[in-house]
Structure formats: structure tokens, C-alpha cells
PDB file of N, CA and C in Angstrom:
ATOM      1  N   UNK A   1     102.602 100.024 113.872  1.00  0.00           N
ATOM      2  CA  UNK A   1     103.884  99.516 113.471  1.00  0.00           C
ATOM      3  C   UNK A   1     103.705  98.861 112.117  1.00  0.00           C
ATOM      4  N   UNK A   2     104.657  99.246 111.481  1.00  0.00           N
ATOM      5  CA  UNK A   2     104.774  98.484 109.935  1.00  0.00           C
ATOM      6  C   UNK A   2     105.663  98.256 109.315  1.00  0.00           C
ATOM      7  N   UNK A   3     105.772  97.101 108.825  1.00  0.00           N
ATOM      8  CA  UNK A   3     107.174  95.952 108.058  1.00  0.00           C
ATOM      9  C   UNK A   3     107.009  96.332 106.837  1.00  0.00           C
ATOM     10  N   UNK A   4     108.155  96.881 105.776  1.00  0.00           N
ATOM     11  CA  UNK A   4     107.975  96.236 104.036  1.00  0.00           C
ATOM     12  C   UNK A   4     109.175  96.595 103.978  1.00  0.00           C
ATOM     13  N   UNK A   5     109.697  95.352 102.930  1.00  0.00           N
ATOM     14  CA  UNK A   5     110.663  94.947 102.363  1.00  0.00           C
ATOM     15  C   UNK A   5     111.150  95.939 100.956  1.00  0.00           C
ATOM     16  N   UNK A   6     111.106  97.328 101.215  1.00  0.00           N
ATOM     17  CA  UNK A   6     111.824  97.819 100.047  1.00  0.00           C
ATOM     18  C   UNK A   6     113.010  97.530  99.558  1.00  0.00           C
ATOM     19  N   UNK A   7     112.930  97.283  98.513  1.00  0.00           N
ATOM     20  CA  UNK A   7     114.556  97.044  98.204  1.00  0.00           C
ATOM     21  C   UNK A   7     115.233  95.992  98.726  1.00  0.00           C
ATOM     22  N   UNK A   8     114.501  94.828  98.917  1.00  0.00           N
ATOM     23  CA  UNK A   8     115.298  93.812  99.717  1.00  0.00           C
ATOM     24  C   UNK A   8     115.686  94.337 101.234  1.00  0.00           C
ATOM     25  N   UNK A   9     115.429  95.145 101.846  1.00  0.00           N
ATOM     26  CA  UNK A   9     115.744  95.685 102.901  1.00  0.00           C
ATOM     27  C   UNK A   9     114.306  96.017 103.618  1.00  0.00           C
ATOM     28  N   UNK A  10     114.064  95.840 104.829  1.00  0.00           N
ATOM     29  CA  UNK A  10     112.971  95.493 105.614  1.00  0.00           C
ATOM     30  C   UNK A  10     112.919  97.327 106.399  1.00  0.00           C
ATOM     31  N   UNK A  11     111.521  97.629 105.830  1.00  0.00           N
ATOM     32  CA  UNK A  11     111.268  98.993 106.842  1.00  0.00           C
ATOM     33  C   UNK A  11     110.412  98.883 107.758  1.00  0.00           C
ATOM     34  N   UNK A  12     110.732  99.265 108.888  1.00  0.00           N
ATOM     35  CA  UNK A  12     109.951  99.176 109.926  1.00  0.00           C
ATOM     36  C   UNK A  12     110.278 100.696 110.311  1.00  0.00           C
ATOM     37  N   UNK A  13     108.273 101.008 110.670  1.00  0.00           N
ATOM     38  CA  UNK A  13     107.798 101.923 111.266  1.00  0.00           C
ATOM     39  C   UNK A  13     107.117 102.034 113.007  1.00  0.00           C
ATOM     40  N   UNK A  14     107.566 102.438 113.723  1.00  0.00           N
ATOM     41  CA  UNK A  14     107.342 102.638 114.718  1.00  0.00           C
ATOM     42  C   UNK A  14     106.730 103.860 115.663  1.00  0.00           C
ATOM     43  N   UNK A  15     104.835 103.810 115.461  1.00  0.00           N
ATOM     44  CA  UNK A  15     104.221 104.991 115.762  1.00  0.00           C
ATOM     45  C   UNK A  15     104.069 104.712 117.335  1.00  0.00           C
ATOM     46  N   UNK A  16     104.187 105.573 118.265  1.00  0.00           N
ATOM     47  CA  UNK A  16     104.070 105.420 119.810  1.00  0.00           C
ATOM     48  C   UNK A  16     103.219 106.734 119.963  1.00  0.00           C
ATOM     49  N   UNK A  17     101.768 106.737 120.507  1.00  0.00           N
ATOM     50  CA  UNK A  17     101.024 107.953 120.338  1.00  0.00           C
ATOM     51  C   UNK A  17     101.327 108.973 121.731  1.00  0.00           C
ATOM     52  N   UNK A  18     101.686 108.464 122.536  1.00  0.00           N
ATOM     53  CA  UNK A  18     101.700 108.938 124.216  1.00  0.00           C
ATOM     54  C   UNK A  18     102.437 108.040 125.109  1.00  0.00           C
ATOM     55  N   UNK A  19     103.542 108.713 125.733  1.00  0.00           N
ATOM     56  CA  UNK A  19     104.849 107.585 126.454  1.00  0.00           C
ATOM     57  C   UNK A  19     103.750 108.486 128.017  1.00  0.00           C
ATOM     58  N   UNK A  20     103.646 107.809 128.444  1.00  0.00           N
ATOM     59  CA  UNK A  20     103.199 108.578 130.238  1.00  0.00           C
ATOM     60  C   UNK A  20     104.003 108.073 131.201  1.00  0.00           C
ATOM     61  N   UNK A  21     104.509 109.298 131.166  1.00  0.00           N
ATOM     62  CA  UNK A  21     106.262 109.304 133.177  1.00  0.00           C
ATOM     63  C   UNK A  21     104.894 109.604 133.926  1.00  0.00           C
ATOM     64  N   UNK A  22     104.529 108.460 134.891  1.00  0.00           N
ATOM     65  CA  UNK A  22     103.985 108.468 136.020  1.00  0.00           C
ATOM     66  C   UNK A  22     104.962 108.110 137.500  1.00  0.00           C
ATOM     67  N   UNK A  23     104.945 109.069 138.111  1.00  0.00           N
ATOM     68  CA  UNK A  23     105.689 108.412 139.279  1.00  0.00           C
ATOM     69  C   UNK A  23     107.125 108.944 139.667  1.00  0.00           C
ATOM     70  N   UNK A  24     108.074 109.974 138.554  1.00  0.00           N
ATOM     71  CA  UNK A  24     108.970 110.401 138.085  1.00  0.00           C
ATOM     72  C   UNK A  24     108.782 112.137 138.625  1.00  0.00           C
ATOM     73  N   UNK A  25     110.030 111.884 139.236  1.00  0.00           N
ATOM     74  CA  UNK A  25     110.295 113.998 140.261  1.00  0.00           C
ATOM     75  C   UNK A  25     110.220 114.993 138.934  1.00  0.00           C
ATOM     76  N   UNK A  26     109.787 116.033 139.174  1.00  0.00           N
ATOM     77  CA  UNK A  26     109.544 116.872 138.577  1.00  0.00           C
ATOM     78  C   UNK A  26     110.907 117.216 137.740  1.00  0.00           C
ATOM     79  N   UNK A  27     112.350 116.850 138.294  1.00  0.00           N
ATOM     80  CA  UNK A  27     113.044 117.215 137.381  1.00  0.00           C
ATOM     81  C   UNK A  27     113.315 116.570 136.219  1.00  0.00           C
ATOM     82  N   UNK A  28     112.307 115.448 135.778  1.00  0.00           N
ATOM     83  CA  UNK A  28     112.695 114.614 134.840  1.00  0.00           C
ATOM     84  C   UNK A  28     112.079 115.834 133.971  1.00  0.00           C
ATOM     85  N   UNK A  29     112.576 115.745 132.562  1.00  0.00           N
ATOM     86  CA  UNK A  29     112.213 116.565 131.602  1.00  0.00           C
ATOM     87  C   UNK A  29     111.777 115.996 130.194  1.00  0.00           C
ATOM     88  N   UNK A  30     110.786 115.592 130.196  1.00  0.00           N
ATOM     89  CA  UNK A  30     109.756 114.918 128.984  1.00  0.00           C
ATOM     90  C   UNK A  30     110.331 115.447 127.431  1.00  0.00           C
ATOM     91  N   UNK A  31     110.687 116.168 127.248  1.00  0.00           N
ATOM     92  CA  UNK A  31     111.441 116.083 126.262  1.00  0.00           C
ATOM     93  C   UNK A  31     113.015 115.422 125.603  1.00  0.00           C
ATOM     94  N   UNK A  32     113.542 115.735 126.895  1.00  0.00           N
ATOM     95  CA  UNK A  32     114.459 114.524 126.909  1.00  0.00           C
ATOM     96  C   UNK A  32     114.453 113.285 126.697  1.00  0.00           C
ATOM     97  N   UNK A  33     113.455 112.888 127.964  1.00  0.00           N
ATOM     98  CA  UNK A  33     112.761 111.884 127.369  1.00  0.00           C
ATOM     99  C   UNK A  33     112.744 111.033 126.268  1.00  0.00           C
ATOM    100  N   UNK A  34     111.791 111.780 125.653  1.00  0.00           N
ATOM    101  CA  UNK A  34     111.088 111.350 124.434  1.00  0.00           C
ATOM    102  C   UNK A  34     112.250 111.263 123.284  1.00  0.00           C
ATOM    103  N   UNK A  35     113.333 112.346 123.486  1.00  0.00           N
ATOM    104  CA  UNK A  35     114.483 112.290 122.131  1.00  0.00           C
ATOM    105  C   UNK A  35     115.247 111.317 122.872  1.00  0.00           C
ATOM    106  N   UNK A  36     115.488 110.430 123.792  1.00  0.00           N
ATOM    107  CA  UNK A  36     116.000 109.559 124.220  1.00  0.00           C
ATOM    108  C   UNK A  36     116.131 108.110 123.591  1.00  0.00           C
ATOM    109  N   UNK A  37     114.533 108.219 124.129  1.00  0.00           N
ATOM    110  CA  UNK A  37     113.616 107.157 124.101  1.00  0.00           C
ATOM    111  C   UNK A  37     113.844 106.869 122.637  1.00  0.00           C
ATOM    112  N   UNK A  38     113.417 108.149 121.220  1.00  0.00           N
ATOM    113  CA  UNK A  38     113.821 107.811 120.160  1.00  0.00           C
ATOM    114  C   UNK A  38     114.975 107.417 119.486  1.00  0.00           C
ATOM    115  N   UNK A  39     116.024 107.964 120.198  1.00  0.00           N
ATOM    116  CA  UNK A  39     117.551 107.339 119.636  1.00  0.00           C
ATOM    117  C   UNK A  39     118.039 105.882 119.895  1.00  0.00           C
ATOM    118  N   UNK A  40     117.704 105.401 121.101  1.00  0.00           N
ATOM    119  CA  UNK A  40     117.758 104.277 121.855  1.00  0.00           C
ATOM    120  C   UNK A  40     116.884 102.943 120.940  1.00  0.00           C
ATOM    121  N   UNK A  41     115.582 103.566 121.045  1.00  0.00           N
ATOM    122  CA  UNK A  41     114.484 102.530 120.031  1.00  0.00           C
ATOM    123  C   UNK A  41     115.300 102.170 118.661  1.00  0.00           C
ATOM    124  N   UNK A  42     115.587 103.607 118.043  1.00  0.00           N
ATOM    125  CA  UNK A  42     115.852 103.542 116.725  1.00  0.00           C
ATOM    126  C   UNK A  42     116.708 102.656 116.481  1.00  0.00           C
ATOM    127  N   UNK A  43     117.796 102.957 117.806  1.00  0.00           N
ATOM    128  CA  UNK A  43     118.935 101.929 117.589  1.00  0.00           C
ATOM    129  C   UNK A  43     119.055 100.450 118.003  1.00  0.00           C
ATOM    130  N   UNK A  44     118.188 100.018 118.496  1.00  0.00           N
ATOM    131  CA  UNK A  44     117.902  98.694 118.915  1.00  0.00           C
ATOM    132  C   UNK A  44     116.829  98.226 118.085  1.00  0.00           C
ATOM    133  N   UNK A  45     116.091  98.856 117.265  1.00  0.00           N
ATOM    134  CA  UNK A  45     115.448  97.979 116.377  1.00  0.00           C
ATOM    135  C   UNK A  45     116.573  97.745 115.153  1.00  0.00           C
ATOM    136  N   UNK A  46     117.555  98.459 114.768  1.00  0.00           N
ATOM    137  CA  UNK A  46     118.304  98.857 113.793  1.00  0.00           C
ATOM    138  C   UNK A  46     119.303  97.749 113.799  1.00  0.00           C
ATOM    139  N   UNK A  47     119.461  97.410 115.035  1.00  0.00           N
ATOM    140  CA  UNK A  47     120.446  96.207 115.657  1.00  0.00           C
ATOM    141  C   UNK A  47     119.691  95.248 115.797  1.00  0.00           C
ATOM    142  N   UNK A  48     118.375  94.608 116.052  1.00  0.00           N
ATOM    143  CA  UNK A  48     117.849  93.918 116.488  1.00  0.00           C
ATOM    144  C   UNK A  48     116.490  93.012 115.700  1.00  0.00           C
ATOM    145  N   UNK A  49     116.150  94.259 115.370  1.00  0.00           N
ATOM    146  CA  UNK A  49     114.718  94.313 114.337  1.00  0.00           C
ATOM    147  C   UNK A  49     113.484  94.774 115.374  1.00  0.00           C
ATOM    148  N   UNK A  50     112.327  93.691 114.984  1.00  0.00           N
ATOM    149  CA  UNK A  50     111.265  93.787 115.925  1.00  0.00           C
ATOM    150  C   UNK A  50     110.697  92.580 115.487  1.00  0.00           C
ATOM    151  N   UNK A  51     111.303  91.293 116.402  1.00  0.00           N
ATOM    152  CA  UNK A  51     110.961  89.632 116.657  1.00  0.00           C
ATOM    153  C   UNK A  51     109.246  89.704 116.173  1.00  0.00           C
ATOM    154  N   UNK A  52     108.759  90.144 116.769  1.00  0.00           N
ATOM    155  CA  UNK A  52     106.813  90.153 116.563  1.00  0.00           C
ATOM    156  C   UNK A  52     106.706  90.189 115.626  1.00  0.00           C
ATOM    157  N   UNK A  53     107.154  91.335 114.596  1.00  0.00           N
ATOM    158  CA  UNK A  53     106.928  91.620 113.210  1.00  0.00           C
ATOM    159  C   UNK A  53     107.146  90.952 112.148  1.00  0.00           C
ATOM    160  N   UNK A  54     108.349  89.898 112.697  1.00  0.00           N
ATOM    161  CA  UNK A  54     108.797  88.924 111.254  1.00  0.00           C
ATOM    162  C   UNK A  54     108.109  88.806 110.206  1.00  0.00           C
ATOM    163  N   UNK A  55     107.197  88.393 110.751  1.00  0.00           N
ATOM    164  CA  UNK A  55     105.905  87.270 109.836  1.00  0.00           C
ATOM    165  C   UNK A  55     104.945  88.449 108.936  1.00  0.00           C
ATOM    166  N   UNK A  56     105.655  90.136 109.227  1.00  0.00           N
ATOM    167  CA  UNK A  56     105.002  90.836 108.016  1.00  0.00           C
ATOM    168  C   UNK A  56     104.357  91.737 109.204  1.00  0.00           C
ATOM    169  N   UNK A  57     103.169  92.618 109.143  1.00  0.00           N
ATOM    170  CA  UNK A  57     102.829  93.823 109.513  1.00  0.00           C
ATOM    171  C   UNK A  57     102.128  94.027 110.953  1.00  0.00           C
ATOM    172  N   UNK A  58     102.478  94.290 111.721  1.00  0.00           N
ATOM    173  CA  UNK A  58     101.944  94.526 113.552  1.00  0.00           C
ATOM    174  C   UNK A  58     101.472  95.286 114.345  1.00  0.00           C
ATOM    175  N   UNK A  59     100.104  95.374 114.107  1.00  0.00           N
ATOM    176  CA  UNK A  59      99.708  96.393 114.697  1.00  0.00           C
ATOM    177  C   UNK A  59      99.250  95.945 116.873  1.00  0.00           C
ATOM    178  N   UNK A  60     100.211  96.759 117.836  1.00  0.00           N
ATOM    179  CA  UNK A  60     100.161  96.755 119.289  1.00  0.00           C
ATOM    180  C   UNK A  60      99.365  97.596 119.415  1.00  0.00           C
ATOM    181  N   UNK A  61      98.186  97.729 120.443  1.00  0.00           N
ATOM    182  CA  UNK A  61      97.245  98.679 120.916  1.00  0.00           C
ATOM    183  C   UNK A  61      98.152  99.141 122.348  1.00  0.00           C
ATOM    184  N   UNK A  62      98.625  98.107 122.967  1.00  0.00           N
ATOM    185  CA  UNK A  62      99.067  98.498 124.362  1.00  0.00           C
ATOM    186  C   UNK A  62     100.620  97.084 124.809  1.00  0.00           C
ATOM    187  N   UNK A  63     101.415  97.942 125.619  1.00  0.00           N
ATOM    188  CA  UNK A  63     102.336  96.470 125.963  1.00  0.00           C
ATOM    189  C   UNK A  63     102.501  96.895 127.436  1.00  0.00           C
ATOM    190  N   UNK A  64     102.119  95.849 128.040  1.00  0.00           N
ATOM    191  CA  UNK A  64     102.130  95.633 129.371  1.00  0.00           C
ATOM    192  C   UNK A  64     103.167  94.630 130.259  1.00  0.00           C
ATOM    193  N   UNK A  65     103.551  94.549 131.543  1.00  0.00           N
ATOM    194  CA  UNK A  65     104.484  93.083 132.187  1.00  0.00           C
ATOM    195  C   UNK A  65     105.218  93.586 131.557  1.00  0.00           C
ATOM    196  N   UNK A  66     106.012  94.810 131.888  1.00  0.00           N
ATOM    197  CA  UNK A  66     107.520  94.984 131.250  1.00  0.00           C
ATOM    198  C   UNK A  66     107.661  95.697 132.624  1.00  0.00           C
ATOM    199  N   UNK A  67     109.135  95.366 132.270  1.00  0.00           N
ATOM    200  CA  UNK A  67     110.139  95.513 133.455  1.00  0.00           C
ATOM    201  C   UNK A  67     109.688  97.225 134.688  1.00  0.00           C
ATOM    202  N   UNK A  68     109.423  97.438 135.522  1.00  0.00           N
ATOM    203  CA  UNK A  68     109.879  98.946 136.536  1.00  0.00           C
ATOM    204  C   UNK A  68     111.005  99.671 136.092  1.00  0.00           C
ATOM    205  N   UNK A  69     110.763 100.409 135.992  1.00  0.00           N
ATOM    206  CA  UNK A  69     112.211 101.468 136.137  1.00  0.00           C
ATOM    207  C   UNK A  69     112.385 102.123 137.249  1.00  0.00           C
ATOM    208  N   UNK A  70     113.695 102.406 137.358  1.00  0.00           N
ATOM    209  CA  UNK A  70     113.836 102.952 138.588  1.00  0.00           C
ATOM    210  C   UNK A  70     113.885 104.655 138.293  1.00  0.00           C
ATOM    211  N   UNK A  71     112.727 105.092 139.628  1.00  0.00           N
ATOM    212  CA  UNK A  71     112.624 106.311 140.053  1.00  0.00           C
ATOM    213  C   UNK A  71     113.654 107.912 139.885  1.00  0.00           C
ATOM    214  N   UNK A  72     114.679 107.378 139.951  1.00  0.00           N
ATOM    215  CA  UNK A  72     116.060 107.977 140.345  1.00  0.00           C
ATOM    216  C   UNK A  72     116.561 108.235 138.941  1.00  0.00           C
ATOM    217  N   UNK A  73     116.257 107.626 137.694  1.00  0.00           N
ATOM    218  CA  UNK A  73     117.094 108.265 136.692  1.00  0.00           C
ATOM    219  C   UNK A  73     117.359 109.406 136.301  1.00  0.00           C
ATOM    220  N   UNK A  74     118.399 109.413 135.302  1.00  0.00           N
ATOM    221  CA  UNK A  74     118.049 111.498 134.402  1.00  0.00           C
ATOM    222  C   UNK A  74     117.077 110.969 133.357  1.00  0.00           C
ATOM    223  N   UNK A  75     116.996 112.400 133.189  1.00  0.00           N
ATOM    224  CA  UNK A  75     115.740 112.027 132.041  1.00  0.00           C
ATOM    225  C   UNK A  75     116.426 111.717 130.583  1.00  0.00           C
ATOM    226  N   UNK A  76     117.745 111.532 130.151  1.00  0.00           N
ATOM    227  CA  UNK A  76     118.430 110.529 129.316  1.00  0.00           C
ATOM    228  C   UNK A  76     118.449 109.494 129.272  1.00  0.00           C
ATOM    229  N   UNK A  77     118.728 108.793 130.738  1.00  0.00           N
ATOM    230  CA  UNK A  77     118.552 107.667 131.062  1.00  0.00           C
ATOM    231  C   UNK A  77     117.195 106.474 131.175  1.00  0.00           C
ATOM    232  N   UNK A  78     116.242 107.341 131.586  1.00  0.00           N
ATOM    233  CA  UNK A  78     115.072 107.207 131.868  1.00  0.00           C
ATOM    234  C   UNK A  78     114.893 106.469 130.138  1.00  0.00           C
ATOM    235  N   UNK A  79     114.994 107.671 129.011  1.00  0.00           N
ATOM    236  CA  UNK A  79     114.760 107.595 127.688  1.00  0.00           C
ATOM    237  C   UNK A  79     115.175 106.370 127.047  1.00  0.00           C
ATOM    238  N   UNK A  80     116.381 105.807 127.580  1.00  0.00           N
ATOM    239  CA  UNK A  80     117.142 104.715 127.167  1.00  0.00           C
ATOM    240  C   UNK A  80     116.536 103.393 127.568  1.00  0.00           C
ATOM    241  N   UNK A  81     116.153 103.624 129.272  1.00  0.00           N
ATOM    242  CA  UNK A  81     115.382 102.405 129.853  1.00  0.00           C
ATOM    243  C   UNK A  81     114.199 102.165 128.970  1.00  0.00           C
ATOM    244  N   UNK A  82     113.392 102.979 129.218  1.00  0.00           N
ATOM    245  CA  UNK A  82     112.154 102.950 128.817  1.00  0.00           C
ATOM    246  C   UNK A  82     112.055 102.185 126.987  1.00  0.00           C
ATOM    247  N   UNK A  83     113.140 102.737 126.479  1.00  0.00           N
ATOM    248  CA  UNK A  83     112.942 101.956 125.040  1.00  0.00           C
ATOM    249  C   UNK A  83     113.749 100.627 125.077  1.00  0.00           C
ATOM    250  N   UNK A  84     114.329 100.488 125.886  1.00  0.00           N
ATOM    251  CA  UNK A  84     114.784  99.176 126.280  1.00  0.00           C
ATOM    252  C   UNK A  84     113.680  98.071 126.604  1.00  0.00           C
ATOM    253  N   UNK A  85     112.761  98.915 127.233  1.00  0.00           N
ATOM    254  CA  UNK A  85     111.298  97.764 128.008  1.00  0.00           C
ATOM    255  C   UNK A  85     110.597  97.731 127.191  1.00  0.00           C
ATOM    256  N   UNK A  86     110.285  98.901 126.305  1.00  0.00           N
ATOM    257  CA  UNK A  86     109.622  98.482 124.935  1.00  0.00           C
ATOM    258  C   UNK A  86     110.034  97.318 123.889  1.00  0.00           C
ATOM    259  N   UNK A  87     111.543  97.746 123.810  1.00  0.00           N
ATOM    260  CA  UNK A  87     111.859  96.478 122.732  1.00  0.00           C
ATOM    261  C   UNK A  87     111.775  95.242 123.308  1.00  0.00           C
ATOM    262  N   UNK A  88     112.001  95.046 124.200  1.00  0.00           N
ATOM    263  CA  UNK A  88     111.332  93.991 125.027  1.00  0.00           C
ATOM    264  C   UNK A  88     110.534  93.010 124.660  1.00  0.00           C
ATOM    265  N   UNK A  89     109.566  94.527 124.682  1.00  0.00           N
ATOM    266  CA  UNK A  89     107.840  94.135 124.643  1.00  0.00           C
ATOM    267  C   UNK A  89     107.365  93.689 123.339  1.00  0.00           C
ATOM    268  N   UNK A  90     108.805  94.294 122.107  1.00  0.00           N
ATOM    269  CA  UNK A  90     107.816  93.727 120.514  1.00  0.00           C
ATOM    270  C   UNK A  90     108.513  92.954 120.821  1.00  0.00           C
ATOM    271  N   UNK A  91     109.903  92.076 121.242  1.00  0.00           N
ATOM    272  CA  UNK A  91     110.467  91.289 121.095  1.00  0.00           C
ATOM    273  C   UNK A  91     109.750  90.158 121.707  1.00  0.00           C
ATOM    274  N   UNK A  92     108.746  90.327 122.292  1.00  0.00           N
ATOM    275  CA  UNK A  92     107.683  88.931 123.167  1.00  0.00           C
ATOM    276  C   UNK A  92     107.897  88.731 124.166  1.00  0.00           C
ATOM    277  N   UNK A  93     108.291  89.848 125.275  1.00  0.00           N
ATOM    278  CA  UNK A  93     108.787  89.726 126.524  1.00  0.00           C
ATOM    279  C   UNK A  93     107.345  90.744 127.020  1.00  0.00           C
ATOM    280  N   UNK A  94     106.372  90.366 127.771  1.00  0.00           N
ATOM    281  CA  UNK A  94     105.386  91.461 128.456  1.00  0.00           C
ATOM    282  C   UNK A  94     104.090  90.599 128.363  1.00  0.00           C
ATOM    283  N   UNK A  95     103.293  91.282 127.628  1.00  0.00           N
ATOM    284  CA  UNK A  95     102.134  91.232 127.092  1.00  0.00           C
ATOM    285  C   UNK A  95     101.686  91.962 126.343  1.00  0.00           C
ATOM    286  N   UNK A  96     101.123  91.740 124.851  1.00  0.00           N
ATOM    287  CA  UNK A  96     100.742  92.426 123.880  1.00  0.00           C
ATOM    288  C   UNK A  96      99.429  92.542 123.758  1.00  0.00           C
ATOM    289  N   UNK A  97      98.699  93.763 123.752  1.00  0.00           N
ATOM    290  CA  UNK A  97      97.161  93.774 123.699  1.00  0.00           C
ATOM    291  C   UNK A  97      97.193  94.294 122.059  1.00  0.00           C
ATOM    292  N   UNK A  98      96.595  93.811 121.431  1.00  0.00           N
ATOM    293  CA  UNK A  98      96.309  94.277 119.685  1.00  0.00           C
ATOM    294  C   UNK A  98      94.819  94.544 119.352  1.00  0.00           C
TER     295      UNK A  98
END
């Protein structure tokens, strides 16, 4: 993850190497997923920022103590949760391993 202030305007980068659906019925569909997961993130850091990062550049190895999801979603939904528990997680809600 990485902060700079181009232009008076703050860029943040957000690399995620491997999301793993453990536990999730075969009809969830990992691609969905994942373009979910990215619209959702994009838009809640866009609205929100990323609290951790303020103070300039953040590199997370792992974020842990974030919320369950439930079993039963679509895999849209799933996409939405899941970047929901992430922002969460830069926001200082979990545990951050760096």
C-alpha cells in the first residue's frame, strides 16, 4: 500500500496479492468476487481514505480479527463484504501484521 500527495491530492495504492474464499459453496464464483471486492474497496477508500496511512506510506503483510462473513452470500455480495472487513482492517479495526 502507498500514500503520495500528487497534486495536492493524496494517491493511494492498494496491492492485495491473494483474497482466499475458504468455506464458501462451490457456486460462489471468484471472479466475481474479486471485481466486487475491487469496486467496493475502491469506493470506500475514495469515500473514506485509509485511517493507517495518514501519517504517509503502509506497508500490511497480513490483517487478521475482522469480522465472519456469512456463508450464504452471492458472490457480489460476498465481494462487497469482504472489502468492507478489509477497510476495516486499514481503518484499525482487526489486527495488522507488517
Amino acid at each position: 500500500m502507498g500514500v503520495n500527495a500528487a497534486g495536492g491530492r493524496p494517491e493511494i495504492r492498494v496491492d492485495i496479492g491473494e483474497l482466499v474464499l475458504d468455506g464458501f459453496g462451490p457456486g460462489v464464483d471468484p471472479g466475481r468476487v474479486s471485481a466486487s471486492f475491487e469496486r467496493e474497496l475502491t469506493r470506500l477508500v475514495r469515500e473514506s481514505g485509509v485511517p493507517l496511512a495518514a501519517g504517509g506510506g503502509l506497508s500490511v503483510d497480513a490483517l487478521s480479527g475482522l469480522p465472519p462473513l456469512p456463508a450464504g452470500l452471492s458472490s457480489r455480495r460476498l465481494g462487497q463484504e469482504l472489502a468492507r472487513a478489509v477497510h476495516s482492517g486499514l481503518s484499525g479495526q482487526g489486527e495488522v501484521t507488517r
